[in-house]
C-alpha atoms as a PDB file:
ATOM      1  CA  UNK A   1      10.231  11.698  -9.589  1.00  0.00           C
ATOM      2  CA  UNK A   2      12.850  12.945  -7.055  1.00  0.00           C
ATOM      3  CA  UNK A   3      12.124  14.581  -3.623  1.00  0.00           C
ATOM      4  CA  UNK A   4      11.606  17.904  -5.249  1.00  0.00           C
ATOM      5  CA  UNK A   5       9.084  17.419  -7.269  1.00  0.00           C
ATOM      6  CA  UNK A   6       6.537  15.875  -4.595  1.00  0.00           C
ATOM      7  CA  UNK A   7       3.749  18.450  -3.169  1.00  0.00           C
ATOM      8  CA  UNK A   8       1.377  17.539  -0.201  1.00  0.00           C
ATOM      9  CA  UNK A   9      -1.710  16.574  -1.264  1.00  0.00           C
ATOM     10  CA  UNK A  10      -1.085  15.565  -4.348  1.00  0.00           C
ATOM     11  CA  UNK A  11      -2.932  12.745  -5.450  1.00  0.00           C
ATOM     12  CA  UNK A  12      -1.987   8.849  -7.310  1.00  0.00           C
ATOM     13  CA  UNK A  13      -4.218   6.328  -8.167  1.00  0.00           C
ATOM     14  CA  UNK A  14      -3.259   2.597  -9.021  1.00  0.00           C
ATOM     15  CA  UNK A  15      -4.436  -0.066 -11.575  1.00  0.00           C
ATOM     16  CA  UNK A  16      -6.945  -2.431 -10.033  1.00  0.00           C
ATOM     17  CA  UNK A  17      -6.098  -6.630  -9.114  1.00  0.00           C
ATOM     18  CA  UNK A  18      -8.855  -8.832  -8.889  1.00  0.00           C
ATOM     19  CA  UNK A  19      -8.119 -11.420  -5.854  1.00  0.00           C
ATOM     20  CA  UNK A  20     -10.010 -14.970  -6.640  1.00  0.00           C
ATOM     21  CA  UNK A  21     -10.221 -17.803  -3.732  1.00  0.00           C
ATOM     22  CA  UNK A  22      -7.166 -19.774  -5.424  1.00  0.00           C
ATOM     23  CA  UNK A  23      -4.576 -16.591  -4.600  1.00  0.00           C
ATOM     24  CA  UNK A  24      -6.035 -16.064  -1.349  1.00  0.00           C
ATOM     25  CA  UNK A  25      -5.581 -19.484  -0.423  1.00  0.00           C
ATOM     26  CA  UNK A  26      -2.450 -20.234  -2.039  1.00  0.00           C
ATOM     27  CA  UNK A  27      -0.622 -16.869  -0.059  1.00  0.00           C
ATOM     28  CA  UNK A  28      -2.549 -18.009   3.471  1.00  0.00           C
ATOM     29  CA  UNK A  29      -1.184 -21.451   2.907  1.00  0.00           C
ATOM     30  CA  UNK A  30       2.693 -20.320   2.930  1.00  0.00           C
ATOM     31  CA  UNK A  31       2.229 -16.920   5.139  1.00  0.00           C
ATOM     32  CA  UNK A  32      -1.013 -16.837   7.166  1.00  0.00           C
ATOM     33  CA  UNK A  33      -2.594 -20.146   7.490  1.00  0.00           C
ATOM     34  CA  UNK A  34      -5.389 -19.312   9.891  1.00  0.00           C
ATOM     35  CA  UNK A  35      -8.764 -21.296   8.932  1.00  0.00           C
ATOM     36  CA  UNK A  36     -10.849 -18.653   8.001  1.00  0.00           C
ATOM     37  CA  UNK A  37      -7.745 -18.339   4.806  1.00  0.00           C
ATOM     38  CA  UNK A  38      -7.395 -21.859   3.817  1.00  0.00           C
ATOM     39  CA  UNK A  39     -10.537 -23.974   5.077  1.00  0.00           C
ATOM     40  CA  UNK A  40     -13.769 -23.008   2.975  1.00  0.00           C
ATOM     41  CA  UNK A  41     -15.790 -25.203   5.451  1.00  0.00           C
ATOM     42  CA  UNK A  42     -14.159 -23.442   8.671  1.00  0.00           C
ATOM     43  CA  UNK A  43     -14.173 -20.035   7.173  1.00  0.00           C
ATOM     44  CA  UNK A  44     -18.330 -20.401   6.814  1.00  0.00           C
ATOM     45  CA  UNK A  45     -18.591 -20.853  10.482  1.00  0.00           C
ATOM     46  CA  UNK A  46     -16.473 -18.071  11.559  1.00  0.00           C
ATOM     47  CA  UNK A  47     -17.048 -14.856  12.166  1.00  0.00           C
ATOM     48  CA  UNK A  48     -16.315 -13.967   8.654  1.00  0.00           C
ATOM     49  CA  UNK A  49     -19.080 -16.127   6.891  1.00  0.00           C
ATOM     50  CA  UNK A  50     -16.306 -17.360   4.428  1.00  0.00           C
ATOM     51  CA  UNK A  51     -13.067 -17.275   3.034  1.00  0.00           C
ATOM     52  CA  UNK A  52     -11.074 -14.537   3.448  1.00  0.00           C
ATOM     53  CA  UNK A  53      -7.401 -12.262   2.576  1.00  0.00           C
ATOM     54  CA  UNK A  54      -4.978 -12.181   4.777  1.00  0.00           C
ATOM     55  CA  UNK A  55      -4.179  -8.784   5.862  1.00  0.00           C
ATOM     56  CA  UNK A  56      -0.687  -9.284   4.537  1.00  0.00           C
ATOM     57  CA  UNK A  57      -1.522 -10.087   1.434  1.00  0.00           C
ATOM     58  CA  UNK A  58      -4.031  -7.195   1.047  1.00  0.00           C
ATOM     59  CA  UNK A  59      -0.937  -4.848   1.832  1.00  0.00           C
ATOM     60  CA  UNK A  60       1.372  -6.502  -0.637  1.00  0.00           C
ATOM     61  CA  UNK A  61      -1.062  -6.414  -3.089  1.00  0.00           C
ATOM     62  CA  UNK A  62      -1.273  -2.732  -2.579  1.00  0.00           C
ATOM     63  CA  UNK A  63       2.603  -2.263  -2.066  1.00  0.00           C
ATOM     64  CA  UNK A  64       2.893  -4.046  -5.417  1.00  0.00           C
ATOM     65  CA  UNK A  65       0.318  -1.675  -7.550  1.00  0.00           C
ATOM     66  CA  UNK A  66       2.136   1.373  -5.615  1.00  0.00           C
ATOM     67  CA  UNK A  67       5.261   0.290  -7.013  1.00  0.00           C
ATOM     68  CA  UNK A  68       4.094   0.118 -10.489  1.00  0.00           C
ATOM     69  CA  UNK A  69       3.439   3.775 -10.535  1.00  0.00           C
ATOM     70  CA  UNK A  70       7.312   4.400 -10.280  1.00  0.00           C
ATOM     71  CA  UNK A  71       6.740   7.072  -8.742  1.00  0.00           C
ATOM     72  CA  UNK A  72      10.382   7.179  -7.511  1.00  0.00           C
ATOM     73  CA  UNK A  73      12.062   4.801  -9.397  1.00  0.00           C
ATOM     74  CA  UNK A  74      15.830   5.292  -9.883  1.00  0.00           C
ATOM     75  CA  UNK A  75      15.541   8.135  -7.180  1.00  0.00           C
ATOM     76  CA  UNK A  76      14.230   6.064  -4.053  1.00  0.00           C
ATOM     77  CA  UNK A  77      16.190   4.991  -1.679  1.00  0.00           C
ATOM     78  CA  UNK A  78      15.000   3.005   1.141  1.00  0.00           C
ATOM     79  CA  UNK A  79      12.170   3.123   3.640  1.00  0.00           C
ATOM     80  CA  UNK A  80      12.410   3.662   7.551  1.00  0.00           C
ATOM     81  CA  UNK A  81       8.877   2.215   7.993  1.00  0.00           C
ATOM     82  CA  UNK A  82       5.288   2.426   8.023  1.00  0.00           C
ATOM     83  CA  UNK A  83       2.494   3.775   9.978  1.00  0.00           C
ATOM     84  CA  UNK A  84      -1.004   3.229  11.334  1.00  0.00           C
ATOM     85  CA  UNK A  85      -1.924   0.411   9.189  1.00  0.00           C
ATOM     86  CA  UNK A  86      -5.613  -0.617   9.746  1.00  0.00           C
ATOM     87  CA  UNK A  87      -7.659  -3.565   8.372  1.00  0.00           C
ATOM     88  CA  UNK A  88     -10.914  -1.895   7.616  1.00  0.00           C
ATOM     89  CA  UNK A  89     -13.480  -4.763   6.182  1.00  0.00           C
ATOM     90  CA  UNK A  90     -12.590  -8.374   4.901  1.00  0.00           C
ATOM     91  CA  UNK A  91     -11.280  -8.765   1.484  1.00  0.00           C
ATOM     92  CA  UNK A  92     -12.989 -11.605  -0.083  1.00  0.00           C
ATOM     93  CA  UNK A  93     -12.704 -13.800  -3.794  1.00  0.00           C
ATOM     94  CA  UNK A  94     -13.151 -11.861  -6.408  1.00  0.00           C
ATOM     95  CA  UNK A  95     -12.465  -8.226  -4.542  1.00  0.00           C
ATOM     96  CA  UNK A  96     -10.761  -6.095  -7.149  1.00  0.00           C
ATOM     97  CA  UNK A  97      -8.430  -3.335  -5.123  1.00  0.00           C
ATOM     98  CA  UNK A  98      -7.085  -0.246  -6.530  1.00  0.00           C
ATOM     99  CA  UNK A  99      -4.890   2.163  -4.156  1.00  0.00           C
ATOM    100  CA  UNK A 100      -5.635   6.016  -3.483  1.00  0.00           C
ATOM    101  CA  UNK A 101      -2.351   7.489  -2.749  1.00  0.00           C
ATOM    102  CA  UNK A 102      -2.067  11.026  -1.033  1.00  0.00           C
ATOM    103  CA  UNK A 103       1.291  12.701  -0.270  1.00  0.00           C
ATOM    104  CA  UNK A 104       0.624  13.642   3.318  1.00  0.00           C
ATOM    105  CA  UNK A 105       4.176  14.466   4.211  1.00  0.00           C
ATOM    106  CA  UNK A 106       7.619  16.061   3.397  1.00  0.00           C
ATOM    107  CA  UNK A 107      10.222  16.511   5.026  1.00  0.00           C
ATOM    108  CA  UNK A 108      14.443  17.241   3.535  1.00  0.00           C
ATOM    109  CA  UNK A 109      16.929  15.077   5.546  1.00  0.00           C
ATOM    110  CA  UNK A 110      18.871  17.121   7.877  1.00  0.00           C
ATOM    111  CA  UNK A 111      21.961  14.916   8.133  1.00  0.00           C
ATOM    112  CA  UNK A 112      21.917  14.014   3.969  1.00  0.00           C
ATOM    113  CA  UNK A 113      21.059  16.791   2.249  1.00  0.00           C
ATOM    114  CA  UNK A 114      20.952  14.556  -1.131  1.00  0.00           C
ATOM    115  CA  UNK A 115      17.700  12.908  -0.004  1.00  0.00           C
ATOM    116  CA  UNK A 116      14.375  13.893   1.720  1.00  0.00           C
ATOM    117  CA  UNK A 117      11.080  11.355   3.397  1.00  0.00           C
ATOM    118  CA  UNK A 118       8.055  11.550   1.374  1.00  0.00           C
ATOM    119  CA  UNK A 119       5.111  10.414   3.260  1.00  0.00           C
ATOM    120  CA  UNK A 120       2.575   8.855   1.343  1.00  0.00           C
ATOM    121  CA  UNK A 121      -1.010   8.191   2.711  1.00  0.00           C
ATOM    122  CA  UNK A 122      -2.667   4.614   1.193  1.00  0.00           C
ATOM    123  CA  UNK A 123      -5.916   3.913   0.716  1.00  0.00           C
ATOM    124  CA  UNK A 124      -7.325   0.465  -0.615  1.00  0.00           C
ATOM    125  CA  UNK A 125     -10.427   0.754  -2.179  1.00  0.00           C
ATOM    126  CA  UNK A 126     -12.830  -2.278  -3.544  1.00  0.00           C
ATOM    127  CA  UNK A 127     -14.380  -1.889  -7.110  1.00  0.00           C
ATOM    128  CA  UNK A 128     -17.270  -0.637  -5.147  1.00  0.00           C
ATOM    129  CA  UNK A 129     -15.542   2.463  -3.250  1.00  0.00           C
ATOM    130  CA  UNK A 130     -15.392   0.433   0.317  1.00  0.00           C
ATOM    131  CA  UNK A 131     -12.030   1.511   2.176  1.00  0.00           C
ATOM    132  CA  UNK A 132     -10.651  -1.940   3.013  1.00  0.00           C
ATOM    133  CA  UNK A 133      -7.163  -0.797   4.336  1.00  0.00           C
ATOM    134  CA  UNK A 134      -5.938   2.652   5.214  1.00  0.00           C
ATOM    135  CA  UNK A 135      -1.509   2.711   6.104  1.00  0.00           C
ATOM    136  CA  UNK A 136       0.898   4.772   5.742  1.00  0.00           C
ATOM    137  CA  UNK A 137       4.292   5.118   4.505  1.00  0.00           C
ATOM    138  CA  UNK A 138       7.626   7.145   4.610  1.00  0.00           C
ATOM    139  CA  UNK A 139      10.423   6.882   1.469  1.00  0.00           C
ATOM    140  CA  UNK A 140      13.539   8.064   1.139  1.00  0.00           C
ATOM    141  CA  UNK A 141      14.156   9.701  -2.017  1.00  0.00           C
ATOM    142  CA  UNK A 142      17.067  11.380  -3.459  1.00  0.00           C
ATOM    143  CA  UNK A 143      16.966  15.403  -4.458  1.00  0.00           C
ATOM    144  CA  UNK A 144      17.560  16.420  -7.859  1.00  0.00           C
ATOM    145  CA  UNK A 145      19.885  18.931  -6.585  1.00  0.00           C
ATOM    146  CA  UNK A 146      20.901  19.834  -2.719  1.00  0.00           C
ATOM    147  CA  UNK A 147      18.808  23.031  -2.975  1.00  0.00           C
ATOM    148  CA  UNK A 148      16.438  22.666  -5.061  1.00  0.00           C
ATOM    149  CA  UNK A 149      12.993  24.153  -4.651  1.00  0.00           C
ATOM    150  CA  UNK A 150      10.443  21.943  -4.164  1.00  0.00           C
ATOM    151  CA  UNK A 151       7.242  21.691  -5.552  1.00  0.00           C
ATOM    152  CA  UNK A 152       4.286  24.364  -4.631  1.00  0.00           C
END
């Protein structure tokens, strides 16, 4: 899809990925190696009751399933950032996410007329319909045509 043929509030919704304890450790153990990640025994005394996702991970694990919409693909061209990303609940084994995706912004470049920001509005969901992560981000992607109408 190019710039052009995004409309705000339209709606995208991902394929699911099941997290088990081995992925959750394995990531924490390279990235995020706080006890309540790695340690089974620590993670039952902590505030958590038991092993848990990083936050990273959750977020690349949702980055990843956005992606393989391809939504933009062969039109996107970078990101400046993200937004307001909030860790709602604990992800824990077995916690299958899928990502609600809501186009909450556009806006046509000014200085490059070839490419507008798309703001898309993420929301990681458990099998069960718990919000576990809410963010936001902003792509670049290229117009069709400098010009062209955009989407109602």
């Amino acid at each position: 899809m190019h710039f052009e043929d995004f409309a705000t509030g339209q709606t995208f919704r991902t394929a699911s990925r099941t997290l088990d304890e081995a992925a959750i450790v394995g990531f924490a153990e390279t990235y995020d190696w706080q006890p309540f990640h790695v340690d089974a025994a620590a993670a039952a005394v902590s505030p958590f009751g038991g092993i848990i996702a990083s936050g990273f991970q959750t977020l690349l694990v949702a980055f990843g399933l956005t992606l393989d919409l391809k939504l933009w693909d062969g039109a996107g061209m970078g990101s400046p950032g993200m937004d307001s990303v909030r860790w709602l609940v604990p992800v824990r084994p077995g916690d299958t996410l899928t990502v609600e995706v809501e186009i909450v912004g556009l806006r046509p470049s000014r200085s490059k007329p070839d490419r507008g920001v798309v703001t898309f509005g993420h929301t990681v969901k458990r099998a069960d319909g718990e919000a576990v992560m809410t963010y936001d981000t902003m792509v670049m992607i290229a117009r069709r045509s400098v010009g062209a109408p955009m989407a109602p």
